[in-house]
Protein backbone atom coordinates (compact mmCIF):
# COMPACT_ATOMS: atom_id res chain seq x y z
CA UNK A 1 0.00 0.00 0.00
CA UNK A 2 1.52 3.29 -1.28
CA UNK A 3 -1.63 5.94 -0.04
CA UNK A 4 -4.91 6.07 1.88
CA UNK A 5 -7.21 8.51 2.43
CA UNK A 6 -10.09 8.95 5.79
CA UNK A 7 -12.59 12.02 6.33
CA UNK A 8 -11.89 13.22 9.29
CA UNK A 9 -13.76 15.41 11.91
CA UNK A 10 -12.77 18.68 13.17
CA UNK A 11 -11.48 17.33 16.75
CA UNK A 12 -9.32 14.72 14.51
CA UNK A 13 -7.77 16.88 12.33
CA UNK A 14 -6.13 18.52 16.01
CA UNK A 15 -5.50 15.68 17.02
CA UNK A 16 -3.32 14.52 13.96
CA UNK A 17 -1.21 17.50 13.86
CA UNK A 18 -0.48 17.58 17.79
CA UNK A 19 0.79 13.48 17.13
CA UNK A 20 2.54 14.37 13.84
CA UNK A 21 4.49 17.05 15.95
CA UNK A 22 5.17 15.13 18.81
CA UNK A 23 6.69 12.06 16.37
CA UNK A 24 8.94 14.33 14.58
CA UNK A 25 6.97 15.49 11.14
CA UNK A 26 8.06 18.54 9.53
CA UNK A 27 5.75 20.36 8.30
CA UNK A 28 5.57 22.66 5.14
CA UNK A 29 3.11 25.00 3.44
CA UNK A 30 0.85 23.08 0.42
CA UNK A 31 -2.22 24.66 -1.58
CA UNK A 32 -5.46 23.18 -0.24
CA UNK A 33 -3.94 21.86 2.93
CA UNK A 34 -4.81 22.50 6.64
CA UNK A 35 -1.58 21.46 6.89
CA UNK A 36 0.90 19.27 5.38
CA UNK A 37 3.80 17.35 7.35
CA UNK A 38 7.01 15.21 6.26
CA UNK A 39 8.81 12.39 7.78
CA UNK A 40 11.55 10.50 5.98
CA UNK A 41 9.19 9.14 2.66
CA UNK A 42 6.15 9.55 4.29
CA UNK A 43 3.64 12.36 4.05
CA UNK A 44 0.74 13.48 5.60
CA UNK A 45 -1.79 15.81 4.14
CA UNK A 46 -5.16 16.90 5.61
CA UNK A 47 -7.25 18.84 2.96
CA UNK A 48 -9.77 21.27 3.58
CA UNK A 49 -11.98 19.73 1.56
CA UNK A 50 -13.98 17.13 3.53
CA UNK A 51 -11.51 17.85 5.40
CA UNK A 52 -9.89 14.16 4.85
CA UNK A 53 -6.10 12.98 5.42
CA UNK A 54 -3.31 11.51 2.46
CA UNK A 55 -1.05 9.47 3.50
CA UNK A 56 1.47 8.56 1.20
CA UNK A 57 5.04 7.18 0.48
CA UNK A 58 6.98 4.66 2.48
CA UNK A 59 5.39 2.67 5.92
CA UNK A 60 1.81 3.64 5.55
CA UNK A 61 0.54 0.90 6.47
CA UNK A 62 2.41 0.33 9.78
CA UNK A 63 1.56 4.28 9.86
CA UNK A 64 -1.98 3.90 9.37
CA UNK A 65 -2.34 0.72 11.60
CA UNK A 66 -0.37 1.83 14.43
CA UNK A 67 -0.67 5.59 15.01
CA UNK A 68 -3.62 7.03 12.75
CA UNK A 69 -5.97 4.55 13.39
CA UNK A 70 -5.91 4.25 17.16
CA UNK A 71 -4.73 7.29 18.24
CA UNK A 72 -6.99 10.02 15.86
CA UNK A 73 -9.66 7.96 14.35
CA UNK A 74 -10.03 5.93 17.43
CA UNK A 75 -10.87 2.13 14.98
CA UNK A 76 -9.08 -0.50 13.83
CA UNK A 77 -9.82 -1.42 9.68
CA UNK A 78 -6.82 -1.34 8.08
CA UNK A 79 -6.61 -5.05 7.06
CA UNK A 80 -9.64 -6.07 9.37
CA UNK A 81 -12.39 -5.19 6.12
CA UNK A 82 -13.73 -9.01 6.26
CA UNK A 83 -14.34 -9.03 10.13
CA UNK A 84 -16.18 -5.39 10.09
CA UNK A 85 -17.82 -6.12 6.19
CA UNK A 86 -17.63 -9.71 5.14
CA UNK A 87 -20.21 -9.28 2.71
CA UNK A 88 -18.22 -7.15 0.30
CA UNK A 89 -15.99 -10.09 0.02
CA UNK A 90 -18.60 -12.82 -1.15
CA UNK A 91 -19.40 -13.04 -4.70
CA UNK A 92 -21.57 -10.22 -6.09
CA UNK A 93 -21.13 -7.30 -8.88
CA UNK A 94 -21.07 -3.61 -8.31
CA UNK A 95 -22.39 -1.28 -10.29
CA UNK A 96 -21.83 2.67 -10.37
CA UNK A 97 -21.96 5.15 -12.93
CA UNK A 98 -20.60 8.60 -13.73
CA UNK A 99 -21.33 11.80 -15.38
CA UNK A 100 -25.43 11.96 -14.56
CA UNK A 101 -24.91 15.49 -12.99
CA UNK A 102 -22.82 16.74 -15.60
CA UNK A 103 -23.86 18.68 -18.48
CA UNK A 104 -20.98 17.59 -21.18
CA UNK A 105 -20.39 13.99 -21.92
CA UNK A 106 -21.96 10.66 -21.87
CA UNK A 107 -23.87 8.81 -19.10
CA UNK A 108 -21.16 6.30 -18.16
CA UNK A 109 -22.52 2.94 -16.35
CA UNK A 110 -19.67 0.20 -15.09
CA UNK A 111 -19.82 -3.35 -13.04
CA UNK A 112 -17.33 -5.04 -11.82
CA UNK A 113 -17.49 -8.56 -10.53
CA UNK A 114 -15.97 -9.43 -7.25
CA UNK A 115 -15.28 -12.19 -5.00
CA UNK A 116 -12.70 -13.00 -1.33
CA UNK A 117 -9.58 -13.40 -3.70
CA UNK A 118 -10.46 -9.82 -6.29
CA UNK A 119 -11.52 -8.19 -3.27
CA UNK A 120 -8.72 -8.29 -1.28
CA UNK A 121 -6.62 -7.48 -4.35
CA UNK A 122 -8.19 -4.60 -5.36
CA UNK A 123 -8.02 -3.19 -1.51
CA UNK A 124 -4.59 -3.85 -1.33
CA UNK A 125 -3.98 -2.26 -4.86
CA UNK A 126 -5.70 1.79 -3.14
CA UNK A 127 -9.08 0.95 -4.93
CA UNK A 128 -11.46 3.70 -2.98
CA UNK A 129 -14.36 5.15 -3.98
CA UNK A 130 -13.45 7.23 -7.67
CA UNK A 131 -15.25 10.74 -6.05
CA UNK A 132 -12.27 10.36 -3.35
CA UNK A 133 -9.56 10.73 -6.27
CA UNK A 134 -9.26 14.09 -7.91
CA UNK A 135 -6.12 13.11 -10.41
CA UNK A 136 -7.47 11.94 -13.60
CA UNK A 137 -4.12 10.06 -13.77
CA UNK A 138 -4.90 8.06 -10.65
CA UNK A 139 -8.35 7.20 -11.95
CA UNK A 140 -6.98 5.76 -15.02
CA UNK A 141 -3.70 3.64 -13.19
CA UNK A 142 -6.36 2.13 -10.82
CA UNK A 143 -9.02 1.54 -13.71
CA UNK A 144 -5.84 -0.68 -14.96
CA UNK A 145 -5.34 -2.46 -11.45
CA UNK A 146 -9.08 -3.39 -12.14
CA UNK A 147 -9.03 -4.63 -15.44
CA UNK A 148 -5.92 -7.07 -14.29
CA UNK A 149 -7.27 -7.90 -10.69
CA UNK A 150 -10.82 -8.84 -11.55
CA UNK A 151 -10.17 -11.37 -14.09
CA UNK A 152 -11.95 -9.44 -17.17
CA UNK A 153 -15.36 -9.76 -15.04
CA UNK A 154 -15.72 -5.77 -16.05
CA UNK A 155 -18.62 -4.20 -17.87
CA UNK A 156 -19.33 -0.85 -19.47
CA UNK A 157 -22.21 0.76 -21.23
CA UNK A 158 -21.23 4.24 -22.54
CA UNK A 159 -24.50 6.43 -23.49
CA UNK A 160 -22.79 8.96 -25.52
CA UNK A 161 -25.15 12.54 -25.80
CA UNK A 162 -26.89 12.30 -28.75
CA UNK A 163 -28.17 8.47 -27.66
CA UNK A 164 -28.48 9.87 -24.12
CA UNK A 165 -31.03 12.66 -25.47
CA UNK A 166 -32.75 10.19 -27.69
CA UNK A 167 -33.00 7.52 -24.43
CA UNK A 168 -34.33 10.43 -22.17
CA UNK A 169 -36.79 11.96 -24.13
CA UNK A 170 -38.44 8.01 -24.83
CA UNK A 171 -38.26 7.10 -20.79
CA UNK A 172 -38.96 10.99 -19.55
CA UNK A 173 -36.69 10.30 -16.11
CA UNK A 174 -33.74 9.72 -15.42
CA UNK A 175 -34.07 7.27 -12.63
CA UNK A 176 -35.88 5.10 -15.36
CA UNK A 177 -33.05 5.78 -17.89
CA UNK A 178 -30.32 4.99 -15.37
CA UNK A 179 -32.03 1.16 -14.28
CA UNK A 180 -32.14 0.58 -18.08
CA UNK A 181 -28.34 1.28 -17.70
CA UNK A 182 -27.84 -0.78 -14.99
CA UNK A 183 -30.16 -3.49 -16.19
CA UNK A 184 -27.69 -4.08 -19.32
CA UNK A 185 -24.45 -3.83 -17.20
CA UNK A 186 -25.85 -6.96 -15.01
CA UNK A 187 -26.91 -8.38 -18.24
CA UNK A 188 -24.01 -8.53 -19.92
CA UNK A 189 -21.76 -9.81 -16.97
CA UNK A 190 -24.19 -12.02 -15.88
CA UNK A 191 -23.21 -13.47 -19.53
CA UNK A 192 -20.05 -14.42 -18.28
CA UNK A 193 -20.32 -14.88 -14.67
CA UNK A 194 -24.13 -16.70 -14.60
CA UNK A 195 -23.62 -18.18 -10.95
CA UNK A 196 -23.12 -14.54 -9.06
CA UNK A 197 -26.21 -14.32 -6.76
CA UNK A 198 -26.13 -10.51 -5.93
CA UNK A 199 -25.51 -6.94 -7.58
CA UNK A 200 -25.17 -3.96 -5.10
CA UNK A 201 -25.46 -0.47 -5.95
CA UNK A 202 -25.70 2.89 -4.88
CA UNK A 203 -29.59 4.25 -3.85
CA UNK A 204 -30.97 5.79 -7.11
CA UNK A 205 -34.40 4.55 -7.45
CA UNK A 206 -36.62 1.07 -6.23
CA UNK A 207 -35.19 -1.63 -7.41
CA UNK A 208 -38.32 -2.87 -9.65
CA UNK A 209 -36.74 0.03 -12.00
CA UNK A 210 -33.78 -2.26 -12.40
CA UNK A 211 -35.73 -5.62 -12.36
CA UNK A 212 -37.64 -4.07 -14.90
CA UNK A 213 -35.41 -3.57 -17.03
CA UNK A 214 -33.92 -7.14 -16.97
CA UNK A 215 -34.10 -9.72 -19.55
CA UNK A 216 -34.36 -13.38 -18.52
CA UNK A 217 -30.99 -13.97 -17.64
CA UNK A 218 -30.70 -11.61 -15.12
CA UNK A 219 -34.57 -12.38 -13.48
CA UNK A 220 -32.96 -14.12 -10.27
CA UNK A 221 -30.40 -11.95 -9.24
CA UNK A 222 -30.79 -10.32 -6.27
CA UNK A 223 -30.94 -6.63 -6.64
CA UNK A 224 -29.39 -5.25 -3.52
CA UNK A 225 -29.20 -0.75 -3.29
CA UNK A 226 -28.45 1.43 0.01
CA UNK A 227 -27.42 4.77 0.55
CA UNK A 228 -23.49 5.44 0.35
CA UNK A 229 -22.68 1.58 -1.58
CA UNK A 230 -19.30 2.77 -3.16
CA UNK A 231 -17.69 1.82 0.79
CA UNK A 232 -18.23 -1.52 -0.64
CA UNK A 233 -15.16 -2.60 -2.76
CA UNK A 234 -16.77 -4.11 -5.86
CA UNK A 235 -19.07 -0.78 -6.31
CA UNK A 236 -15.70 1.21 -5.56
CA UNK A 237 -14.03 -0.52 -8.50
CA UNK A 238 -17.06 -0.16 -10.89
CA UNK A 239 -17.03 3.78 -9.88
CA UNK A 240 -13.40 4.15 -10.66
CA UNK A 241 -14.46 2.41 -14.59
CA UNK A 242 -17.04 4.38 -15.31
CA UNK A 243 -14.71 7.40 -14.20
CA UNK A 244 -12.77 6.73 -16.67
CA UNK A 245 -14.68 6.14 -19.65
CA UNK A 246 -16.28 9.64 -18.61
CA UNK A 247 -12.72 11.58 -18.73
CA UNK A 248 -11.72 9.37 -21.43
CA UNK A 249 -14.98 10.95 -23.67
CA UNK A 250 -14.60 13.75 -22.67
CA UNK A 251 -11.05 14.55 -23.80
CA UNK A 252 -11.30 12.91 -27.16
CA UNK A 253 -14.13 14.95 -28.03
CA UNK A 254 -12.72 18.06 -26.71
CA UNK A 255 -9.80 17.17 -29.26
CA UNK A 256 -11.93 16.64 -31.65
CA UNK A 257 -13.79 20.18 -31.11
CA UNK A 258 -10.42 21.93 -30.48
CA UNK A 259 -12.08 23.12 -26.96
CA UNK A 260 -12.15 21.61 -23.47
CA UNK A 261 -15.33 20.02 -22.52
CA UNK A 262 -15.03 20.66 -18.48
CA UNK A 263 -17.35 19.07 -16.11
CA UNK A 264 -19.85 19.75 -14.23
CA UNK A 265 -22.40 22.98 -14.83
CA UNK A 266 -19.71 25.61 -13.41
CA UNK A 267 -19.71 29.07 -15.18
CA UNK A 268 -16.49 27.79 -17.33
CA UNK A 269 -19.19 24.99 -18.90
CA UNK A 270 -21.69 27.73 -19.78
CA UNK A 271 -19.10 29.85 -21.40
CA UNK A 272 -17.92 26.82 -23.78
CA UNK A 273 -21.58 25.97 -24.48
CA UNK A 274 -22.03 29.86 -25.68
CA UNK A 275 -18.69 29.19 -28.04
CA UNK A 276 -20.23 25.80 -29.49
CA UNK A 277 -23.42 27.14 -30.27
CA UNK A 278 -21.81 30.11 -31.93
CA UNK A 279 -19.59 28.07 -34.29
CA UNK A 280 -21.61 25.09 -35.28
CA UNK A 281 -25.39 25.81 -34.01
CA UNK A 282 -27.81 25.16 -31.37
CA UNK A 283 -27.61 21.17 -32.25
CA UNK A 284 -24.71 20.65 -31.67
CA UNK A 285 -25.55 20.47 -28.16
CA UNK A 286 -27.39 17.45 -28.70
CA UNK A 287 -23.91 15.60 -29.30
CA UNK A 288 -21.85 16.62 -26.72
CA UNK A 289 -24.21 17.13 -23.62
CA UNK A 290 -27.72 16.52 -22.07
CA UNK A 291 -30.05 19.50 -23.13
CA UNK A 292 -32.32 18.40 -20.44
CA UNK A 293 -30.37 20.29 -17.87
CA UNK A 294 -31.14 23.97 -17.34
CA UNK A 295 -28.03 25.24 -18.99
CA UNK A 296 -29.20 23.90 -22.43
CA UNK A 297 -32.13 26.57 -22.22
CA UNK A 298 -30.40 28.79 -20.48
CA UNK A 299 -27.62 28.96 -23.71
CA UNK A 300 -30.40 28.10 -26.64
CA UNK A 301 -34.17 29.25 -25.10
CA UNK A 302 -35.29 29.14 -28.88
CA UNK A 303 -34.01 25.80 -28.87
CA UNK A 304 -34.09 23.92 -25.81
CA UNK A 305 -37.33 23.83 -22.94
CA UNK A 306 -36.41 24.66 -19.69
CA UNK A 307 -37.26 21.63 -17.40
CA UNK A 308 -39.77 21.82 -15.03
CA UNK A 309 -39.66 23.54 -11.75
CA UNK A 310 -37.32 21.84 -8.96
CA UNK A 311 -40.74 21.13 -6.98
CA UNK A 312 -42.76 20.00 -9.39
CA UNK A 313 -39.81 17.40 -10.82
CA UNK A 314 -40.21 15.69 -7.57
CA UNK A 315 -43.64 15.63 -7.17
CA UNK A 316 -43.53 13.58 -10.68
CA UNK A 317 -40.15 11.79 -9.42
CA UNK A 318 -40.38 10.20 -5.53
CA UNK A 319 -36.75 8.62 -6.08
CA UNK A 320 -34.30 10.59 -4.79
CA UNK A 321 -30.54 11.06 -5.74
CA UNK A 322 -30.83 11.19 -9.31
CA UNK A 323 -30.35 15.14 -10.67
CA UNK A 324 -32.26 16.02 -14.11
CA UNK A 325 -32.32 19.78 -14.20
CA UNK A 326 -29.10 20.97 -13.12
């Protein structure tokens, strides 16, 4: 193990810094930190955001095991996952997707198939949830681990924007849209791994949307969803794939366009929205993002609807975590 990463609370991030000063750390000014502090190889960095410590370089393990965990975060589970979550090591696929809440790019769904052996691979390889890894590098070395690790049990479905458009405008919600998604990722590694008795993923709808959406192969499967799933390795690994197949699109086509596609709906999207519609039309929107969202009307009113009113959208929709009109 070469890096981990914890949230921390307030009271833990003092507590860190008064043990990193009392075992010798030396610490240095870094953009974003609350503080970061050097020992030999090993660094620790506590962000702002979350906040949430890096560790990283030589002896984190023995770092993490016998300082951080029982002397800030106050728990052992550093190499005790199968006592404190043996479920995430039995056989099941997880399934996550990316880009749904941004307004360039495709709708990205992934699976990955684990079981004891993949699992503890993929833990000991720094597979974490993909929304805890901001380097697009990282993303794409541990998207690699994956591919290697889970003996080609991976599955994507890439719904690039003009399909995406075409899909949402025939179901009319996303939740809908997103268990057809799912419903083919199971599918299609259900194809290749027919004995796996479970699929876990994150909270997005009821499950019936999924089951729903299955063809017979995939009828007995047991559709598990809670709130928070990508702490469980397999849905971790599958968040990480579809990560990449997002930032993948996304910077071919911005090659392709000579412009960067960023993500998101930040001001910075609306601005490259304005230049694309200037050089090549209001449709062109339809191929590169989802003119559902707000900001399609917002650049193109002649062109695009604005969605319906937050309150009304979930009056129609009851299923939370799912954003349509960003």
């Amino acid at each position: 193990m070469n890096s981990y990463t914890h949230a921390l609370t307030q009271q833990q991030v003092r507590k860190l810094r008064a043990l990193l000063e009392k075992s010798g750390f030396e610490f240095a000014p870094k953009e974003w930190t609350i503080f970061f502090a050097q020992k030999n190889k090993l660094s620790v960095a506590v962000y702002e955001k979350g906040p949430k410590v890096l560790v990283q370089g030589r002896g984190v393990e023995e770092f993490v095991q016998f300082e951080l965990e029982p002397k800030v975060l106050g728990e052992a589970k550093l190499g005790y996952e199968e006592v404190h979550s043996p479920e995430m090591f039995e056989p099941h696929f997880g399934v996550d997707e990316s880009g749904k809440g941004d307004f360039f790019g495709p709708l990205v769904i992934s699976g990955v198939y684990v079981d004891r052996g993949i699992g503890r691979k993929l833990l000991d390889g720094g597979v974490v949830d993909s929304k805890r890894i901001s380097s697009d590098a990282r993303i794409r070395v541990l998207a690699d681990t994956i591919r290697k690790t889970s003996q080609g049990l991976v599955e994507t479905v890439l719904i690039g924007p003009a399909k995406y458009n075409e899909l949402y405008e025939k179901f009319g919600n996303l939740n809908r849209l997103l268990g057809w998604g799912h419903a083919r990722v199971i599918e299609n590694l259900l194809a290749r791994k027919p004995g796996c008795p479970r699929s876990l993923s994150d909270q997005f709808a009821d499950a019936r949307v999924i089951k729903e959406s299955l063809m017979r192969h995939g009828r007995n499967i047991v559709l598990e969803q809670r709130p928070r799933a990508e702490s469980d390795i397999a849905v971790a690994a599958a968040s990480i794939i579809a990560r990449e197949g997002f930032i993948n699109w996304l910077e071919r086509k911005g090659k392709e366009l000579g412009m960067r596609l960023e993500r998101g709906v930040s001001p910075g999207v609306k601005e490259t929205a304005k230049k694309l519609v200037e050089l090549k039309g209001p449709q062109a929107l339809r191929e590169v993002a989802k003119i559902h969202f707000r900001t399609a009307h917002e650049i193109a009113p002649e062109h695009y609807a604005a969605p319906p009113a937050r309150e009304n959208w979930r009056k129609m929709s009851k299923p939370t975590g799912a954003e349509s009109s960003t």
